[in-house]
C-alpha atoms as a PDB file:
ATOM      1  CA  UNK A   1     -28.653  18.796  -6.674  1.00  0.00           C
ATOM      2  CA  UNK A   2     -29.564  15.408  -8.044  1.00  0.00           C
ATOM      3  CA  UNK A   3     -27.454  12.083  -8.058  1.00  0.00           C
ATOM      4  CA  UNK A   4     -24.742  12.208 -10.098  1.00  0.00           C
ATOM      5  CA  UNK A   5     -24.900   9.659 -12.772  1.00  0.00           C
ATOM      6  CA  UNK A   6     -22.124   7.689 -14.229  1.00  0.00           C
ATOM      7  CA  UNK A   7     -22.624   6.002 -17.590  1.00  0.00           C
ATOM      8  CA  UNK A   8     -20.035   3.214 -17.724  1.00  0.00           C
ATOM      9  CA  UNK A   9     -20.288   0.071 -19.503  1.00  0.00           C
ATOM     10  CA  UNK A  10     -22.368  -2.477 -16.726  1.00  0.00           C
ATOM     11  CA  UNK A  11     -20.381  -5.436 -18.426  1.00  0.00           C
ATOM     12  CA  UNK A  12     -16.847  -4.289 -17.698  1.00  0.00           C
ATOM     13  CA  UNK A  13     -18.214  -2.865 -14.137  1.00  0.00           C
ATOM     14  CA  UNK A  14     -19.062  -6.581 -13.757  1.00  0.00           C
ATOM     15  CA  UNK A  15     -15.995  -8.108 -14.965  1.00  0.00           C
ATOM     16  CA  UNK A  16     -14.248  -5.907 -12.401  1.00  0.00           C
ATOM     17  CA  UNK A  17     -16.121  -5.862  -9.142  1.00  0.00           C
ATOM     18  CA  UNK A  18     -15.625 -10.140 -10.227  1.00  0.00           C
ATOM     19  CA  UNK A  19     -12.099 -10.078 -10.490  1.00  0.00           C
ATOM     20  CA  UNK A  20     -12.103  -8.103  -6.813  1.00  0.00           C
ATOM     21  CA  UNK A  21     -11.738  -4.619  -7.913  1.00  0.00           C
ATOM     22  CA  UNK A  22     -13.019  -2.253  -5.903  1.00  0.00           C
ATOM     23  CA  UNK A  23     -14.682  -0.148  -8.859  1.00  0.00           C
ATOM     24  CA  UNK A  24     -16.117   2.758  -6.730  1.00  0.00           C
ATOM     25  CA  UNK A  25     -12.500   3.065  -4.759  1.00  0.00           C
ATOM     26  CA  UNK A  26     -10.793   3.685  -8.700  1.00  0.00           C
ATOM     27  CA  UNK A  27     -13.328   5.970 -10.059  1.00  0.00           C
ATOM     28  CA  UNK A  28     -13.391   8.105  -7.120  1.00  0.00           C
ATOM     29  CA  UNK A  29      -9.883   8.541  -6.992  1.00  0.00           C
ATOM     30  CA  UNK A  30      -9.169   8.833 -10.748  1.00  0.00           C
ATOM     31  CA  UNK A  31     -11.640  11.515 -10.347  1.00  0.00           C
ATOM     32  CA  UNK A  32      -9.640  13.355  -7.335  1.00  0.00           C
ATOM     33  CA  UNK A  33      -6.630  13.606  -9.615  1.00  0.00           C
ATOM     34  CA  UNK A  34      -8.265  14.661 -12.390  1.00  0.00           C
ATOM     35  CA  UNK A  35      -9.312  17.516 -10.523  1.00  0.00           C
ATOM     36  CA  UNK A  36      -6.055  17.628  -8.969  1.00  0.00           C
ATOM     37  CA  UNK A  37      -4.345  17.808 -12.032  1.00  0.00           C
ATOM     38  CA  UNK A  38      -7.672  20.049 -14.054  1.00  0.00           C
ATOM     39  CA  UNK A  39      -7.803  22.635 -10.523  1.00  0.00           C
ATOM     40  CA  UNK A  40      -4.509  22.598  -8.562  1.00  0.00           C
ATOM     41  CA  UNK A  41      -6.192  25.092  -6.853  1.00  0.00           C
ATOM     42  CA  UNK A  42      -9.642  24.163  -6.170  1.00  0.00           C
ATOM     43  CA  UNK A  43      -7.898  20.874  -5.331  1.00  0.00           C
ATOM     44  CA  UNK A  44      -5.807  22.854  -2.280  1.00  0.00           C
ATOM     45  CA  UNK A  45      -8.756  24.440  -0.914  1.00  0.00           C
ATOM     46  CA  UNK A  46     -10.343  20.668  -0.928  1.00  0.00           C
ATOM     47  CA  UNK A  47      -7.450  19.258   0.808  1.00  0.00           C
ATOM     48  CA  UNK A  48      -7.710  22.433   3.393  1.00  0.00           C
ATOM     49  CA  UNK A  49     -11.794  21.620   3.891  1.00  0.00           C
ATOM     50  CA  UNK A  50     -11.018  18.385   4.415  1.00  0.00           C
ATOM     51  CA  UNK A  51      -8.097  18.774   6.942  1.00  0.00           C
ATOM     52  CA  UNK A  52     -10.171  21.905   9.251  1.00  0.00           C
ATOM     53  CA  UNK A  53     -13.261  19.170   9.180  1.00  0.00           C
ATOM     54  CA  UNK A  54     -10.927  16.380  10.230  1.00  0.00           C
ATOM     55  CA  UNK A  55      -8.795  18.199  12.710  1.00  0.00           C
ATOM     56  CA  UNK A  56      -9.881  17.034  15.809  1.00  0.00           C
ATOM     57  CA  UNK A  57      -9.761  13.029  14.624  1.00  0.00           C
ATOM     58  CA  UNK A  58      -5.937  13.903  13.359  1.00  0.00           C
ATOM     59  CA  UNK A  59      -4.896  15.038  16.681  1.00  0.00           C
ATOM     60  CA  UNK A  60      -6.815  12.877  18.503  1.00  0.00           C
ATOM     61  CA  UNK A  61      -5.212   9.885  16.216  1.00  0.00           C
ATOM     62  CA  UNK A  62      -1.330  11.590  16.976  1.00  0.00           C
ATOM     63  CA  UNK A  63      -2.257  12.096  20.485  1.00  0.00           C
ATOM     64  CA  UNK A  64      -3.032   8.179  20.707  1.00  0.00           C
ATOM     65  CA  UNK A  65       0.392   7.459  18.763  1.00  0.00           C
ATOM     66  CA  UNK A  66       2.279   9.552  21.124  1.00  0.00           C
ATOM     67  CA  UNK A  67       1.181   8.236  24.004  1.00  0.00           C
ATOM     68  CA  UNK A  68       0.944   4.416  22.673  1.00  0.00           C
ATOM     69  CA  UNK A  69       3.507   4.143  19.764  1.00  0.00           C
ATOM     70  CA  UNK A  70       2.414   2.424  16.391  1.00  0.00           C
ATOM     71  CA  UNK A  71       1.296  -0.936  16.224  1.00  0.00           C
ATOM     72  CA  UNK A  72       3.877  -3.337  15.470  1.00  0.00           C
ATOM     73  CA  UNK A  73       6.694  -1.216  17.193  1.00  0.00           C
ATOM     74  CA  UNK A  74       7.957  -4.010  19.346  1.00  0.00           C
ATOM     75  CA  UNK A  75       8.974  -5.859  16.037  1.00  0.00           C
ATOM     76  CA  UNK A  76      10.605  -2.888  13.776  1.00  0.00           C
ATOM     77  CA  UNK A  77      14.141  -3.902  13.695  1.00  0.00           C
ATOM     78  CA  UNK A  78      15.611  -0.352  12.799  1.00  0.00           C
END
């Protein structure tokens, strides 16, 4: 599989990325929920893929939480 090639205008990729825009952060995610909305199901069994490959840093990330709180807890007023 070769690398996948986007044809977008290079001006208005430009004009964004100068205003601050993170251009690759949009695309990629207009592109999840395009799929999302284009393969609800092929979507689920990429959100499944992604959770089993990611397991162990999501409990090791709630384990930390549990034992140390969030950040900012001292401060939450309710």
């Amino acid at each position: 599989m070769g690398k996948p090639e986007l044809k977008i205008d290079p001006e208005l990729i430009q004009q964004a990325r100068a205003a601050g825009v993170n251009v690759d952060y949009i695309a990629e995610r207009a592109i999840r929920l395009e799929l999302q909305r284009a393969d609800p199901a092929g979507a689920e069994a990429r959100a499944r893929k992604w959770a089993e490959e990611n397991a162990e840093a999501i409990a090791d990330y709630n384990r930390r939480i549990r034992e140390r709180g969030l950040i900012g807890d001292e401060f939450r007023k309710w």
